[in-house]
C-alpha atoms as a PDB file:
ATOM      1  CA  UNK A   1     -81.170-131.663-132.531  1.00  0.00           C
ATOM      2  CA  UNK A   2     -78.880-131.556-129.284  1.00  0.00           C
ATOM      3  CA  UNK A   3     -80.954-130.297-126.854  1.00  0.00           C
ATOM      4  CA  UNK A   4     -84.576-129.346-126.144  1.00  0.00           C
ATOM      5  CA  UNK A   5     -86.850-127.464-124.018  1.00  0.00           C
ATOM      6  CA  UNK A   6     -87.820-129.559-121.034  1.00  0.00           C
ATOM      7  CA  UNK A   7     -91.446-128.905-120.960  1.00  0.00           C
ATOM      8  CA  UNK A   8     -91.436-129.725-124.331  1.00  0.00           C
ATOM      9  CA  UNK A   9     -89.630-133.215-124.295  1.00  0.00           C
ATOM     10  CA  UNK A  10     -92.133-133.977-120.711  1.00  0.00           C
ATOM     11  CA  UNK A  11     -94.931-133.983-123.250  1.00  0.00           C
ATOM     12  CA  UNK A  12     -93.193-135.404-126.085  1.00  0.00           C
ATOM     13  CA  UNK A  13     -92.258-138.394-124.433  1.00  0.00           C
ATOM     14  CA  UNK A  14     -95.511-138.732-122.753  1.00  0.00           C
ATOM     15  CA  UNK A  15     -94.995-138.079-119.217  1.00  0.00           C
ATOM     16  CA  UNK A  16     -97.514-135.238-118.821  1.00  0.00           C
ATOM     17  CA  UNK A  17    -100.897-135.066-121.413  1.00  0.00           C
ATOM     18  CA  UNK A  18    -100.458-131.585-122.655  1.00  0.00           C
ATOM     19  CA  UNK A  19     -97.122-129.273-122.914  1.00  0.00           C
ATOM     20  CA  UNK A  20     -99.041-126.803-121.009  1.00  0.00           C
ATOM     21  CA  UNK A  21     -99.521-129.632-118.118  1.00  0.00           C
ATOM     22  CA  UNK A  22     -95.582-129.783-118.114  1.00  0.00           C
ATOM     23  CA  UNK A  23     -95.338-126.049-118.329  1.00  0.00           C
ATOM     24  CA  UNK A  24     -97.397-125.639-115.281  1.00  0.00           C
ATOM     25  CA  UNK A  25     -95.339-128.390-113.486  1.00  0.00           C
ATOM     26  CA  UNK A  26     -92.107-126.782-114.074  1.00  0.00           C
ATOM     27  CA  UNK A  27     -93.244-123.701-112.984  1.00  0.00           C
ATOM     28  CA  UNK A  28     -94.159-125.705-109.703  1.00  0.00           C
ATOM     29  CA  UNK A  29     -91.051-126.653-109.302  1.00  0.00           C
ATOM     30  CA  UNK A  30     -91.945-130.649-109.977  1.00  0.00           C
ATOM     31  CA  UNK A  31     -89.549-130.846-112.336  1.00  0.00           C
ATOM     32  CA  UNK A  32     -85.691-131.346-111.735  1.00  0.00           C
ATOM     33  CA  UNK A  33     -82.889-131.603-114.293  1.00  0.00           C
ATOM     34  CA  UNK A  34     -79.823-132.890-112.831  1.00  0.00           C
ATOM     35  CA  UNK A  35     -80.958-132.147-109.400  1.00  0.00           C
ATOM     36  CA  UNK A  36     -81.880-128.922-109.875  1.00  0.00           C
ATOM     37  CA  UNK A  37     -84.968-127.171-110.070  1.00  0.00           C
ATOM     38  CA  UNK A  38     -85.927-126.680-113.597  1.00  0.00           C
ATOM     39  CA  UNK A  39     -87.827-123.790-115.595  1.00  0.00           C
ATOM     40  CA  UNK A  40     -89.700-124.860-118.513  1.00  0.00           C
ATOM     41  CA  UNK A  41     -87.628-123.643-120.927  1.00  0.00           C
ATOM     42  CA  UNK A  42     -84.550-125.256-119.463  1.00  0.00           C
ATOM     43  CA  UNK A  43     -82.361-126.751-122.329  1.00  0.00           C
ATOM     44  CA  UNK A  44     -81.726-130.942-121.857  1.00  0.00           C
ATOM     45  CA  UNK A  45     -79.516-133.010-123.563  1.00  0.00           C
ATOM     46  CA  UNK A  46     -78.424-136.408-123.709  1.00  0.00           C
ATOM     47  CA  UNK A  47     -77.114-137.851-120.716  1.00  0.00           C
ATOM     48  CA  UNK A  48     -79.684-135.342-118.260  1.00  0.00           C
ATOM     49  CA  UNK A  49     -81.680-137.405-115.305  1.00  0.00           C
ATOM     50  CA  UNK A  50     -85.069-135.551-115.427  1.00  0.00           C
ATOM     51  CA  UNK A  51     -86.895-135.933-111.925  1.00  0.00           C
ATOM     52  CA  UNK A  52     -91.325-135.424-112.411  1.00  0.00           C
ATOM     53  CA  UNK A  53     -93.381-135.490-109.277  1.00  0.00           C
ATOM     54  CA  UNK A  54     -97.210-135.802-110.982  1.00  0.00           C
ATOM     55  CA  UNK A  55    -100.083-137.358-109.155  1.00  0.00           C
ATOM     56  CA  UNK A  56     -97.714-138.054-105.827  1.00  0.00           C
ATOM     57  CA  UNK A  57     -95.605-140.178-107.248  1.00  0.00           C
ATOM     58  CA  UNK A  58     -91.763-139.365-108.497  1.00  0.00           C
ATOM     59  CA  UNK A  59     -91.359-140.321-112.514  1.00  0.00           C
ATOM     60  CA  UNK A  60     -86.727-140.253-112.835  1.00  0.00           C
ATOM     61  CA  UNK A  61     -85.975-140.744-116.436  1.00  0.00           C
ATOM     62  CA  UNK A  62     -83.007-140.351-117.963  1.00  0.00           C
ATOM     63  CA  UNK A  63     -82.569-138.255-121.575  1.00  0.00           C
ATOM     64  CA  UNK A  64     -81.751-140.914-124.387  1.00  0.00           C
ATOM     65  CA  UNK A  65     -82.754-138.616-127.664  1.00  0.00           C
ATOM     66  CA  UNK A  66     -84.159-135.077-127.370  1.00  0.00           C
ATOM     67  CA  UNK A  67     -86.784-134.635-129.037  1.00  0.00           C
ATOM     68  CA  UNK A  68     -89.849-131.481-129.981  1.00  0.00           C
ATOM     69  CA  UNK A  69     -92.717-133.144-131.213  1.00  0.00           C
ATOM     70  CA  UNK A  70     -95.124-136.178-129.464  1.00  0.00           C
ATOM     71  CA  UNK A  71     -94.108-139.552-130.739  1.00  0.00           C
ATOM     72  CA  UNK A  72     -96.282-142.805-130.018  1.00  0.00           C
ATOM     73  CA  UNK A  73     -95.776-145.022-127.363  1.00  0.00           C
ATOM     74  CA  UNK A  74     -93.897-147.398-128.799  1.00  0.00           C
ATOM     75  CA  UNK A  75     -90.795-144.932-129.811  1.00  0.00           C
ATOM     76  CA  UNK A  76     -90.834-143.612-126.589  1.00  0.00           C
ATOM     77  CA  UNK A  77     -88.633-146.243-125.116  1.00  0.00           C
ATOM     78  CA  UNK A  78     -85.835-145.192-127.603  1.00  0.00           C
ATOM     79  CA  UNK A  79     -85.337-141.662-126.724  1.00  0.00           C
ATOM     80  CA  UNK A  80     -85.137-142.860-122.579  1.00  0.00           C
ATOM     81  CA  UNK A  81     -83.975-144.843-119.907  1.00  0.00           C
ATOM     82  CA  UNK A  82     -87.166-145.193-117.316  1.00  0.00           C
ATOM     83  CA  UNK A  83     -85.186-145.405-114.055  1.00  0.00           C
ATOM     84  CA  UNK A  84     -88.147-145.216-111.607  1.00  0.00           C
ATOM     85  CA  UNK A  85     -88.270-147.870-108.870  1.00  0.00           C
ATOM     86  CA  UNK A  86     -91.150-150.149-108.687  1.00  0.00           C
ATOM     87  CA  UNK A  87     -94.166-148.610-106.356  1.00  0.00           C
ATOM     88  CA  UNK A  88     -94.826-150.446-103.254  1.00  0.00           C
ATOM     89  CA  UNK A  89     -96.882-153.116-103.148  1.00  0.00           C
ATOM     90  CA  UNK A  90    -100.719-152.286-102.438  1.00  0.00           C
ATOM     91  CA  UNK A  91    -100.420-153.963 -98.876  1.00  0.00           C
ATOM     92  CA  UNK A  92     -97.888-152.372 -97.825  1.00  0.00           C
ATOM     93  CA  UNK A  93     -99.718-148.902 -98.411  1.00  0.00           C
ATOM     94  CA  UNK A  94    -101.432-147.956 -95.656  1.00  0.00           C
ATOM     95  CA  UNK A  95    -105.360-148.465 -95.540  1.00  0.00           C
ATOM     96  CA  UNK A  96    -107.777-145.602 -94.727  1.00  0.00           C
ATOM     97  CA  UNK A  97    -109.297-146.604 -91.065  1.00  0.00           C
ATOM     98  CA  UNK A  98    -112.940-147.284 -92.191  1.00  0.00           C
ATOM     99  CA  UNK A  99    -115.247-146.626 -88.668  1.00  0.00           C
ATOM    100  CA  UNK A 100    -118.661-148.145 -88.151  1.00  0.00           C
ATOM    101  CA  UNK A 101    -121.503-146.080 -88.397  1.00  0.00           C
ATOM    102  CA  UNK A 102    -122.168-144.170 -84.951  1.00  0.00           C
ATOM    103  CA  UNK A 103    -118.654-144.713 -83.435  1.00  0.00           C
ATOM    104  CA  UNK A 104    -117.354-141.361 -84.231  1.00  0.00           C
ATOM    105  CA  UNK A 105    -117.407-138.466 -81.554  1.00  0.00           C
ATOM    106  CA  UNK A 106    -118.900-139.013 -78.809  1.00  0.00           C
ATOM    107  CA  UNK A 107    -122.177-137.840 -77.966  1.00  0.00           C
ATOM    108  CA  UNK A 108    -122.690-134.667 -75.308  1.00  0.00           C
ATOM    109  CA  UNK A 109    -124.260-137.743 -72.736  1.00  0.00           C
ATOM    110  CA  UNK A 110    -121.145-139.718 -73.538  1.00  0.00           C
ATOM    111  CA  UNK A 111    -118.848-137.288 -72.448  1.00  0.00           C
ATOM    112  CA  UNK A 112    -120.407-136.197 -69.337  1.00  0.00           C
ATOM    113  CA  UNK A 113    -120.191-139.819 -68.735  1.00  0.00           C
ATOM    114  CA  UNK A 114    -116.634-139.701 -70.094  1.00  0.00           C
ATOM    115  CA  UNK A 115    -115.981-136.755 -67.402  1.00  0.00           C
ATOM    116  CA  UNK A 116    -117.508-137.974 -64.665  1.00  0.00           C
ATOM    117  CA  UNK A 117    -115.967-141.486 -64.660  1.00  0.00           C
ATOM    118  CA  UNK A 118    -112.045-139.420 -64.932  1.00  0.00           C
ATOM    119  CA  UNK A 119    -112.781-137.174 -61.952  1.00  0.00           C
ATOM    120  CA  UNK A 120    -114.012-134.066 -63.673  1.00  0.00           C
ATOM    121  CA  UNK A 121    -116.777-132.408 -62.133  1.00  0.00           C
END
């Protein structure tokens, strides 16, 4: 086999849970082959860089063996080359501000006191 649908070899190499899941991604337009936007019936061979955006986050793999049908995980390194750089380290994502309780908007009696203090009437 020298070439397969791309929805089809998302799923079978276990990027995406179900082919439908890669269907509907295509369709999105999260899925590039070669850099451009693909369809999911989009033919890739050997040699294709296949881009995935799922969950936020940018999966680039590269097309080793085309292939139909699901295999297990441990075949799946055999049919591609996993070119995705490392994520960034958890500190260096930013943290959701956490406020204490009571601090957020201020009150109508705050802000009259908030007005009065810069001028407004």
């Amino acid at each position: 086999m020298s070439s397969v649908r791309v929805d089809s070899w998302i799923w079978a190499v276990r990027i995406t849970k179900t082919r439908s899941m890669a269907a509907a991604a295509c369709r999105a337009g999260h899925v590039r082959v070669n850099d451009v936007t693909a369809k999911p019936a989009q033919l890739v061979s050997p040699g294709d860089e296949v881009r995935v955006r799922i969950d936020g986050r940018e999966r680039i793999v590269e097309v080793l063996r085309p292939i139909a049908k699901r295999v297990g995980a441990a075949i799946v390194p055999e049919c591609l080359i996993d070119r995705t750089p490392p994520p960034p380290p958890k500190e260096m994502v930013a943290a959701v501000p956490v406020r204490d309780r009571g601090t957020g908007r201020p009150t109508k009696r705050e802000r009259r006191q908030l007005d009065r203090l810069r001028g407004h009437s």
